[in-house]
C-alpha atoms as a PDB file:
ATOM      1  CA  UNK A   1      22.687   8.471  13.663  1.00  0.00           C
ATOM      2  CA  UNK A   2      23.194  11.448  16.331  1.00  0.00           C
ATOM      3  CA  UNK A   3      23.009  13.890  14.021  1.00  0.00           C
ATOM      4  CA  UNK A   4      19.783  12.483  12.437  1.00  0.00           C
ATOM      5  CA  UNK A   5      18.198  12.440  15.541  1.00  0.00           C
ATOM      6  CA  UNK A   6      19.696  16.001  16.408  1.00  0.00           C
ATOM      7  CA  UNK A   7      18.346  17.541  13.233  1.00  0.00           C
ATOM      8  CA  UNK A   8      14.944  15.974  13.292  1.00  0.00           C
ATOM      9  CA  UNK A   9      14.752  17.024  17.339  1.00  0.00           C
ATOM     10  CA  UNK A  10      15.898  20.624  15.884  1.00  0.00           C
ATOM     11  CA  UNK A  11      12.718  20.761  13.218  1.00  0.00           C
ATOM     12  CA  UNK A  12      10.625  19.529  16.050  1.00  0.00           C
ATOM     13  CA  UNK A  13      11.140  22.210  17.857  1.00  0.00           C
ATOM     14  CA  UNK A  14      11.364  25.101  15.023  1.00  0.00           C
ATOM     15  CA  UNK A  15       7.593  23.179  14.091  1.00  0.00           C
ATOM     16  CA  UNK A  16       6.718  23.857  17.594  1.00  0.00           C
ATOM     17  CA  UNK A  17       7.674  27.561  17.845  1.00  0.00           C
ATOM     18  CA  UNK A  18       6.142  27.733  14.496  1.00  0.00           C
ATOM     19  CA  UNK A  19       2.819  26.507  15.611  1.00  0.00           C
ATOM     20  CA  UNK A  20       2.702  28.483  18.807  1.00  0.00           C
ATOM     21  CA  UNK A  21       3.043  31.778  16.678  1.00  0.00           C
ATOM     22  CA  UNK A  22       0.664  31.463  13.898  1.00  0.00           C
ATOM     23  CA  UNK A  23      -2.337  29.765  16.215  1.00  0.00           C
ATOM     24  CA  UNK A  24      -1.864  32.642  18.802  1.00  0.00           C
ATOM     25  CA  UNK A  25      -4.982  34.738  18.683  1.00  0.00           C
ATOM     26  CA  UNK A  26      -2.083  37.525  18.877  1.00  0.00           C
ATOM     27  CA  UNK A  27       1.495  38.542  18.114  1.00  0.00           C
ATOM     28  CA  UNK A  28       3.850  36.280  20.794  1.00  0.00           C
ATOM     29  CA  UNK A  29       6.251  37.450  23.072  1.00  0.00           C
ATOM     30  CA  UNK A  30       9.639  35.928  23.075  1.00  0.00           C
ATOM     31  CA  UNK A  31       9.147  35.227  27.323  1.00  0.00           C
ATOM     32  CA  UNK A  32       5.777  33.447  26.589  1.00  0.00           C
ATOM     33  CA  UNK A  33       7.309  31.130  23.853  1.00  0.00           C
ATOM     34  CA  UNK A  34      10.199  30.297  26.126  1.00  0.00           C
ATOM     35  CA  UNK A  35       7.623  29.130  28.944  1.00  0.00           C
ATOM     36  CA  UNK A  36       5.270  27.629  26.779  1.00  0.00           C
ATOM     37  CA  UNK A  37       7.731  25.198  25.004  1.00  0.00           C
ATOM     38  CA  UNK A  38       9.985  24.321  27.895  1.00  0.00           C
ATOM     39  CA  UNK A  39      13.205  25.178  26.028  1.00  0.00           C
ATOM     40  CA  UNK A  40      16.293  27.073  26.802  1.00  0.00           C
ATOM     41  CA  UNK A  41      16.137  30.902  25.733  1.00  0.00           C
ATOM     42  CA  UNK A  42      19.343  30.170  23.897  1.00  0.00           C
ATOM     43  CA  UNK A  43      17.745  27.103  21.477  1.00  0.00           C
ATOM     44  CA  UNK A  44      14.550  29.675  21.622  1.00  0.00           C
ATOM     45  CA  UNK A  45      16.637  32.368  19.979  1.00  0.00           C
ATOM     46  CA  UNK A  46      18.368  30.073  17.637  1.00  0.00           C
ATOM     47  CA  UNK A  47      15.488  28.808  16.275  1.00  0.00           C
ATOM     48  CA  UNK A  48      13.072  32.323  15.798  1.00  0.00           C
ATOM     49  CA  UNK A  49      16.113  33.827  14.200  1.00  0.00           C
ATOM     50  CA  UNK A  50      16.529  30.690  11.808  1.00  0.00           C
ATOM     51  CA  UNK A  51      13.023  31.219  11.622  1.00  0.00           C
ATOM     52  CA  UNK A  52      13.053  34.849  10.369  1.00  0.00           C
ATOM     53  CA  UNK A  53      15.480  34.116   8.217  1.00  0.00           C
ATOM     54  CA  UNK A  54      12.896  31.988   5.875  1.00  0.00           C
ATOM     55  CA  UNK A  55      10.154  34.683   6.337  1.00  0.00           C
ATOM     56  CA  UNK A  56       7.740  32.079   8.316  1.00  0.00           C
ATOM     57  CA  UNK A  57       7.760  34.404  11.752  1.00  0.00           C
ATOM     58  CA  UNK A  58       8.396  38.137  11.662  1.00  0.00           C
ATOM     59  CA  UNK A  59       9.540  40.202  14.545  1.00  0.00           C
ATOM     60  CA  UNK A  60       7.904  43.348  15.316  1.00  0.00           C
ATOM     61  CA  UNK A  61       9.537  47.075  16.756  1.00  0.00           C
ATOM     62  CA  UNK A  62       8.033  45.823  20.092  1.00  0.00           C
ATOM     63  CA  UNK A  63       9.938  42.594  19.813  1.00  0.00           C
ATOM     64  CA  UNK A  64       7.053  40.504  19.842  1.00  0.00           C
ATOM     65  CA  UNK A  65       6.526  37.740  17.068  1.00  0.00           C
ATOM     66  CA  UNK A  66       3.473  37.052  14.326  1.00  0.00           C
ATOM     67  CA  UNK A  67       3.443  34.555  11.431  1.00  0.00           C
ATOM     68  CA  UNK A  68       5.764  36.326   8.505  1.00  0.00           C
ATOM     69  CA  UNK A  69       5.331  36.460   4.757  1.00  0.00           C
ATOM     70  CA  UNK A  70       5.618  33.591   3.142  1.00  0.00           C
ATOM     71  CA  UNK A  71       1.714  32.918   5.330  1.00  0.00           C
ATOM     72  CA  UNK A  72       0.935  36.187   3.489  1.00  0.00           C
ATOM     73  CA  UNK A  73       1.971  35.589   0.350  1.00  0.00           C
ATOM     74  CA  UNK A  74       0.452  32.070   0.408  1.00  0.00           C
ATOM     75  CA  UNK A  75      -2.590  33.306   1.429  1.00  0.00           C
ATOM     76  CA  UNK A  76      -2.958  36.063  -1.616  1.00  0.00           C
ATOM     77  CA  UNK A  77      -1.987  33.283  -3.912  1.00  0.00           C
ATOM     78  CA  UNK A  78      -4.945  30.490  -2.882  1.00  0.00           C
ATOM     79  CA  UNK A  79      -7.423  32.313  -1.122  1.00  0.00           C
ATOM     80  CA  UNK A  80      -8.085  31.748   2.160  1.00  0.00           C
ATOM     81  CA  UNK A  81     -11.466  30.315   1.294  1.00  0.00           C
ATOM     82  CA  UNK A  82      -9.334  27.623  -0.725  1.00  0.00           C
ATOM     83  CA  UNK A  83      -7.886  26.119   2.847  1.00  0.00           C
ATOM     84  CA  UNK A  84     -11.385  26.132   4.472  1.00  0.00           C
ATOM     85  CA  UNK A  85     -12.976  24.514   1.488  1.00  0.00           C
ATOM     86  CA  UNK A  86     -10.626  21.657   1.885  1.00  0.00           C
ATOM     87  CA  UNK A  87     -11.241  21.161   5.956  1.00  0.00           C
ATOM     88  CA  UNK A  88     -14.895  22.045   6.007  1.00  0.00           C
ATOM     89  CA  UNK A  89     -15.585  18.783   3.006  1.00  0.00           C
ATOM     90  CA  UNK A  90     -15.465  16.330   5.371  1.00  0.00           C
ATOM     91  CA  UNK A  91     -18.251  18.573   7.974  1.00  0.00           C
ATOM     92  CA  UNK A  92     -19.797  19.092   4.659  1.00  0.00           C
ATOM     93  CA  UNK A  93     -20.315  15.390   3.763  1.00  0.00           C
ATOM     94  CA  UNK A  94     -21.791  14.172   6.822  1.00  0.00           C
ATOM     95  CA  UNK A  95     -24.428  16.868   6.570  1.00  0.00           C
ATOM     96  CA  UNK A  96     -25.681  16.123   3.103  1.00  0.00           C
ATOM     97  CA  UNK A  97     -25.340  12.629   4.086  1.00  0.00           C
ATOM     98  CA  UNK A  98     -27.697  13.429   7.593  1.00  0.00           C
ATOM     99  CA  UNK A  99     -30.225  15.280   5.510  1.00  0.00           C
ATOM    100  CA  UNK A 100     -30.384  14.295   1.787  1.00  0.00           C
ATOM    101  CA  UNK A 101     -30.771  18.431   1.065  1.00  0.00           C
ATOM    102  CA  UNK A 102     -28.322  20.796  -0.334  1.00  0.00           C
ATOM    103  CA  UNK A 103     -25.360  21.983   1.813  1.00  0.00           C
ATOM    104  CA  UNK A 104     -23.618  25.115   1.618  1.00  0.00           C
ATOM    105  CA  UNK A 105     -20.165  26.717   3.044  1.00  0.00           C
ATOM    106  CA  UNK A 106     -20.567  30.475   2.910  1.00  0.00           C
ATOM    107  CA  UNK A 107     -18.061  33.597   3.777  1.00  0.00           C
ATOM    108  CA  UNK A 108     -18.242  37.087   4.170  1.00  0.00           C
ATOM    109  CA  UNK A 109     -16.947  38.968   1.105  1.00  0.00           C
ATOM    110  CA  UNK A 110     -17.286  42.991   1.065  1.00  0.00           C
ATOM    111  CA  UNK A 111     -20.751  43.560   2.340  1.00  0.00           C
ATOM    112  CA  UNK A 112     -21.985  40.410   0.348  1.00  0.00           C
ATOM    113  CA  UNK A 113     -22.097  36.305   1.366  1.00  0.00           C
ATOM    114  CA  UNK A 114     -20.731  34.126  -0.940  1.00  0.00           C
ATOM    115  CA  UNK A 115     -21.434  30.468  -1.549  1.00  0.00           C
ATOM    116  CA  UNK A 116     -17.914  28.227  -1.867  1.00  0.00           C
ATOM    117  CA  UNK A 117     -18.614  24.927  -1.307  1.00  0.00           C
ATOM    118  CA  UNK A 118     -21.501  23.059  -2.070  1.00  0.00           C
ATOM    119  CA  UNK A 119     -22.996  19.112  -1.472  1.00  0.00           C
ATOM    120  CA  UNK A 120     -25.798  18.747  -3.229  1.00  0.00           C
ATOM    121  CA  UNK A 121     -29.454  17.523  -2.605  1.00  0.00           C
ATOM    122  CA  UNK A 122     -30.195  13.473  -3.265  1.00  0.00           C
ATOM    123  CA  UNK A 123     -33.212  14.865  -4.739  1.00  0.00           C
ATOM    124  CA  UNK A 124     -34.195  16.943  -8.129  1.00  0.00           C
ATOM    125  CA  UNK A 125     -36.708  19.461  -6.767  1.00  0.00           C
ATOM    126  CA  UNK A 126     -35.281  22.140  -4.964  1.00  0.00           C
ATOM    127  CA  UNK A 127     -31.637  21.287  -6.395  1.00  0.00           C
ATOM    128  CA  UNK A 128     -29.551  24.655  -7.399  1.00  0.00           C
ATOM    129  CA  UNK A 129     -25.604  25.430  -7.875  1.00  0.00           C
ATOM    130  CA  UNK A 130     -25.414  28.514  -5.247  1.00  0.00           C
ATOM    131  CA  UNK A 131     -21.610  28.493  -5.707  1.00  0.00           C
ATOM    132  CA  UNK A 132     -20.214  31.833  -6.673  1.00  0.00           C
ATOM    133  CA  UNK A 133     -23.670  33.500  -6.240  1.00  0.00           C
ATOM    134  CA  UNK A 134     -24.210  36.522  -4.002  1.00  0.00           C
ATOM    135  CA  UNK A 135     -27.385  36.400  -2.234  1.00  0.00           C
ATOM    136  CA  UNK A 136     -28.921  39.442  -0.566  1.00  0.00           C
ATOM    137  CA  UNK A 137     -27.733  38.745   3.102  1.00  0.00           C
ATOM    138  CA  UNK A 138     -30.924  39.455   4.802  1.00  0.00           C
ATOM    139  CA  UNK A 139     -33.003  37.664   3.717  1.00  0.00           C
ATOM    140  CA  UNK A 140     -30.644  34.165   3.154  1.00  0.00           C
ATOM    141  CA  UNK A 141     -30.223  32.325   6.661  1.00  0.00           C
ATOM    142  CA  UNK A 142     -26.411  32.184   5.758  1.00  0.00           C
ATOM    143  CA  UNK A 143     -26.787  36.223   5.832  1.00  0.00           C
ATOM    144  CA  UNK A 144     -28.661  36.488   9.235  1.00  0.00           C
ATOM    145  CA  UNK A 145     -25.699  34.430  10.809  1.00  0.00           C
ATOM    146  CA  UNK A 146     -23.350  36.874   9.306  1.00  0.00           C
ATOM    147  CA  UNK A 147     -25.307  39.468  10.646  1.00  0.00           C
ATOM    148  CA  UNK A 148     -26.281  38.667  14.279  1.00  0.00           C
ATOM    149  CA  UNK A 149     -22.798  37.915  15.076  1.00  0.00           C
ATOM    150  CA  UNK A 150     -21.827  41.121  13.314  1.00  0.00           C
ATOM    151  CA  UNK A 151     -19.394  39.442  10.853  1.00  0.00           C
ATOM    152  CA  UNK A 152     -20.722  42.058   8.204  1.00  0.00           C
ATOM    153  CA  UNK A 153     -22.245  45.337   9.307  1.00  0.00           C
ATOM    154  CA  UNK A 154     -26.104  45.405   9.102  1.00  0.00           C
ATOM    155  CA  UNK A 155     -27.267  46.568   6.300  1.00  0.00           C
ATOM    156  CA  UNK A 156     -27.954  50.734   5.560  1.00  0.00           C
ATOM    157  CA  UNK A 157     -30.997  51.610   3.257  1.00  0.00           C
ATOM    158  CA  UNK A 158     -33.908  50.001   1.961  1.00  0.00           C
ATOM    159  CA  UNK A 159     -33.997  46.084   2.633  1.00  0.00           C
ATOM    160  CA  UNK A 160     -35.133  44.859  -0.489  1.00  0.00           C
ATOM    161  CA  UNK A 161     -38.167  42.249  -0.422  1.00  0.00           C
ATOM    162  CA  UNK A 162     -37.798  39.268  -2.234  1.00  0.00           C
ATOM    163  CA  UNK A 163     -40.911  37.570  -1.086  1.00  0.00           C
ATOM    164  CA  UNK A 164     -43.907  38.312   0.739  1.00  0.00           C
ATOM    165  CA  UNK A 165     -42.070  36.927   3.484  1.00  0.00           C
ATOM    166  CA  UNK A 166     -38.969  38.854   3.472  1.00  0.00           C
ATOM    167  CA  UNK A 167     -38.348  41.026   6.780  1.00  0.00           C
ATOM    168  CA  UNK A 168     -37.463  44.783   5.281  1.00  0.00           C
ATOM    169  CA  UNK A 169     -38.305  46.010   8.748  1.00  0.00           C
ATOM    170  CA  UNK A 170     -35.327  46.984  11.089  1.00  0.00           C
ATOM    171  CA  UNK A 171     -36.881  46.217  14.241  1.00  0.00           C
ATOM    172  CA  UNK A 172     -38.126  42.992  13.142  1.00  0.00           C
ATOM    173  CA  UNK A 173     -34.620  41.978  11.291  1.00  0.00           C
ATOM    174  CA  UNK A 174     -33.400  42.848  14.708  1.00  0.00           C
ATOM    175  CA  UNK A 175     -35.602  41.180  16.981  1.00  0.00           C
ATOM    176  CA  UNK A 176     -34.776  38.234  14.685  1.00  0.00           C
ATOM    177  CA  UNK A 177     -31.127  38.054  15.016  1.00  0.00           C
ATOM    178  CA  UNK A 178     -31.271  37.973  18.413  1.00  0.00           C
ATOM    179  CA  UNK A 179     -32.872  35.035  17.708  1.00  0.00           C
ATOM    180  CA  UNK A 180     -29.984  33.335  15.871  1.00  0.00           C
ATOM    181  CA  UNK A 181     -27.656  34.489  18.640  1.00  0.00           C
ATOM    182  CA  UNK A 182     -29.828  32.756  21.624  1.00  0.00           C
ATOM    183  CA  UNK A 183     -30.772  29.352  19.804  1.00  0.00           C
ATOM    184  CA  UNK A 184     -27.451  28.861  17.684  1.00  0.00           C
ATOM    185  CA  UNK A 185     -28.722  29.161  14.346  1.00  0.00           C
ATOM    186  CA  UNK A 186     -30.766  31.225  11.670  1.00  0.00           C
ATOM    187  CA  UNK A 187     -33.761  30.037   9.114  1.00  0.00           C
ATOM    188  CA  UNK A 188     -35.227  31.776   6.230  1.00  0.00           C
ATOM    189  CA  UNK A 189     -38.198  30.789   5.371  1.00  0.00           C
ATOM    190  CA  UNK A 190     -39.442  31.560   1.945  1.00  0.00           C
ATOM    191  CA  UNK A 191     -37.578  35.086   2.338  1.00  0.00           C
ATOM    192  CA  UNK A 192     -35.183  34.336  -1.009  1.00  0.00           C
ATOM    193  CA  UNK A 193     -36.977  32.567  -2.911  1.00  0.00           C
ATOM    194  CA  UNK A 194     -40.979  31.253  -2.143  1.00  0.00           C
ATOM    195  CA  UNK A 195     -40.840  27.592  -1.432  1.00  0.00           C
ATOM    196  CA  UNK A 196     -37.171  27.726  -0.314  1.00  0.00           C
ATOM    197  CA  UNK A 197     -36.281  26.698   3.531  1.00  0.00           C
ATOM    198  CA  UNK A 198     -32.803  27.585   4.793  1.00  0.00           C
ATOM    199  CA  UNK A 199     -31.425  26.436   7.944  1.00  0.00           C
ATOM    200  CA  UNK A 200     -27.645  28.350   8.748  1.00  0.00           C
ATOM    201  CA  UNK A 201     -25.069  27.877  11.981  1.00  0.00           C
ATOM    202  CA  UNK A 202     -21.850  29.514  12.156  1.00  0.00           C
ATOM    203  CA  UNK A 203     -18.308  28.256  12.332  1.00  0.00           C
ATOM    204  CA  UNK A 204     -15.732  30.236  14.351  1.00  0.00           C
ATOM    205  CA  UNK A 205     -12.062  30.480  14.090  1.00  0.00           C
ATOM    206  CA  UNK A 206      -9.645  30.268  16.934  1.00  0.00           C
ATOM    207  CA  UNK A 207     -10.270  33.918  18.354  1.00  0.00           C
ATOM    208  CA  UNK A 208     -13.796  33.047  18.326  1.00  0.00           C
ATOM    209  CA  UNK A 209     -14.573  35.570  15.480  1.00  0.00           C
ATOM    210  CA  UNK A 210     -17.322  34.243  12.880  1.00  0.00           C
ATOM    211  CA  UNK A 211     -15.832  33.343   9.762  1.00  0.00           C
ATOM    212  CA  UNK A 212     -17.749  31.257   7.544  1.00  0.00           C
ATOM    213  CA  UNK A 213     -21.047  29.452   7.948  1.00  0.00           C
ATOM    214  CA  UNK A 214     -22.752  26.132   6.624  1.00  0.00           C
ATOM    215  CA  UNK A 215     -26.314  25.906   5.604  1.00  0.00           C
ATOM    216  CA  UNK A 216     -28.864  23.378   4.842  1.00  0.00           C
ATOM    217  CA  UNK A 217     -31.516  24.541   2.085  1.00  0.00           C
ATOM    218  CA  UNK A 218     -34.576  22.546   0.329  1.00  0.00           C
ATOM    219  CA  UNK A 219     -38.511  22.884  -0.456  1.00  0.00           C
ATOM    220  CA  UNK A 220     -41.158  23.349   1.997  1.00  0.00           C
ATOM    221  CA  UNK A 221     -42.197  20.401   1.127  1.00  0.00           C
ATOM    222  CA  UNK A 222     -39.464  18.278   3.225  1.00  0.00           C
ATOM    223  CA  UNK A 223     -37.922  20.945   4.997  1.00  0.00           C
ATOM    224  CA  UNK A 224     -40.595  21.700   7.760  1.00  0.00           C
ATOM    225  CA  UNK A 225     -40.365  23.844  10.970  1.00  0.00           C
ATOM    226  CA  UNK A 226     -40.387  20.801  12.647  1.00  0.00           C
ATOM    227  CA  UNK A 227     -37.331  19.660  10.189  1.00  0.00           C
ATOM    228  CA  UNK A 228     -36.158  23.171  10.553  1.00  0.00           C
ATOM    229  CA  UNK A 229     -35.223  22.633  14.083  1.00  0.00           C
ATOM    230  CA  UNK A 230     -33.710  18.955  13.742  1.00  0.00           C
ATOM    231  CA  UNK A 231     -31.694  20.309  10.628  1.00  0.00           C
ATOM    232  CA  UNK A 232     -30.611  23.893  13.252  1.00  0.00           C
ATOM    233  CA  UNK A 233     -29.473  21.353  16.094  1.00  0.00           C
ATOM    234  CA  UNK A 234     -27.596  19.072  13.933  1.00  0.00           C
ATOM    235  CA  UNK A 235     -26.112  22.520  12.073  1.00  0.00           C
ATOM    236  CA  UNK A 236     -24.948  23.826  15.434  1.00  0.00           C
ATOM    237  CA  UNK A 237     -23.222  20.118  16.592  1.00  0.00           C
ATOM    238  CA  UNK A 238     -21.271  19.640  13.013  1.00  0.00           C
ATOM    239  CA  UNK A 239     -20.187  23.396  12.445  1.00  0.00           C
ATOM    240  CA  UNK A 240     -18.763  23.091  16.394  1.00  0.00           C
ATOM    241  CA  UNK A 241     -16.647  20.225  15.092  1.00  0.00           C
ATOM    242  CA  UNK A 242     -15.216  22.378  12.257  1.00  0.00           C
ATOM    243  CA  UNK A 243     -14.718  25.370  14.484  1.00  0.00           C
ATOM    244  CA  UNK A 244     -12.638  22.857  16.780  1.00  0.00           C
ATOM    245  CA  UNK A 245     -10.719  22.137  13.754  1.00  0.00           C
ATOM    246  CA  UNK A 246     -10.007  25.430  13.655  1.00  0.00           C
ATOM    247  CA  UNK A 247      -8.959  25.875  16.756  1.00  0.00           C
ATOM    248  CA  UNK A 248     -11.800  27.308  18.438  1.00  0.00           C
ATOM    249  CA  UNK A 249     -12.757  26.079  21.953  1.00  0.00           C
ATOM    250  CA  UNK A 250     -15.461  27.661  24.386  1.00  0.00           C
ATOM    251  CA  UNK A 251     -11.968  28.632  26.197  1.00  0.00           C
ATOM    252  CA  UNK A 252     -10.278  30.161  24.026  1.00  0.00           C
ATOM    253  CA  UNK A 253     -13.791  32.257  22.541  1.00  0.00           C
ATOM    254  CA  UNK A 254     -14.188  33.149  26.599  1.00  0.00           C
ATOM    255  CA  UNK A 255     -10.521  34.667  26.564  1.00  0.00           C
ATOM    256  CA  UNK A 256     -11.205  36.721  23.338  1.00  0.00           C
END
């Protein structure tokens, strides 16, 4: 039975280590590991080097310690959009379930936003599959996110114009994300697609950085300013509870 218990303590505390390294906004020195866990430097060492050994941490020239290859090789093999897919359904759900329209998890791919994850609409007008489609980013609110909190680099060129409502004007694109920035989220109205309302927050990961975002998308019909903002404010509240999940706090965003 002591040995059971000595083994389980022993993957306890390689889970621990484990943990510390691949949340870390940064690589982890072997000092700050030691203080943060409480452990001796001896059981410390034991463990990283047992570690190492299985590729799960990985031990720079510098001596400091990031998350090895097997997270690397995992990563090539499902897509890191695969893992947020799985934790953002839930966020997702709710959403669709608050608002009856269609909701959409987007990320950055190249210079492009892709739609991965979709709930859709309770109702039949204004119902479309936007997974796998690339959207020009300016003029989707999904895009605007992307681009006021400079996720993707603004555009260079010609904006193209959609609709009579699309902004193709720098200063006015500009003027706009600074909008998203102050209030939280972004809206495109009839700038895709006339008729089409889109209402976009963004989620962060634990460094703070921007790395997906969630929209909710209809007619203007039922999607009114007035619904715009309900629809933004809810938006901001549920894609701060993913972003938690992800290990993003207000503290750890201030420290990055």
């Amino acid at each position: 039975m002591g040995n059971q218990q000595t083994g389980t303590q022993a993957v306890d505390r390689a889970a621990e280590l484990l943990t510390h390294v691949v949340e870390a906004a940064g690589p982890r020195s072997f000092t700050s590991l030691v203080e943060e866990t409480g452990l001796a430097k001896s059981t410390v060492s034991r463990l990283l080097h047992a570690l190492e050994r299985h590729r799960l941490v990985q031990r720079d020239r510098s001596g400091v310690f990031r998350p090895g290859a097997v997270f690397a090789v995992y990563a090539a093999r499902q897509g890191v959009g695969s893992d947020l897919v799985e934790l953002s359904t839930p966020t997702l759900d709710r959403i669709g379930s608050r608002t009856g329209e269609t909701v959409n998890l987007a990320v950055p791919r190249g210079d492009a936003v892709v739609q991965v994850a979709q709930v859709d609409s309770v109702h039949l007008l204004g119902t479309t599959n936007w997974v796998g489609l690339s959207v020009p980013a300016h003029c989707s609110a999904l895009g605007k996110v992307f681009y006021a909190f400079r996720t993707l680099p603004l555009p260079t060129g010609t904006l193209e114009r959609r609709t009579p409502r699309t902004i193709t004007d720098r200063t006015d694109l500009e003027r706009d994300l600074a909008t998203v920035v102050r209030r939280g989220y972004a809206v495109a109205h009839e700038e895709l697609e006339p008729g089409l309302v889109a209402v976009a927050s963004p989620v962060r990961a634990r460094d703070g950085a921007v790395v997906a975002a969630i929209s909710v998308s209809g007619p203007t019909a039922r999607i009114t300013d007035r619904r715009a903002e309900q629809i933004g404010a809810l938006l901001v509240t549920e894609a701060a509870t993913l972003s938690s999940i992800l290990g993003h706090t207000a503290r750890t965003e201030g420290a990055a």
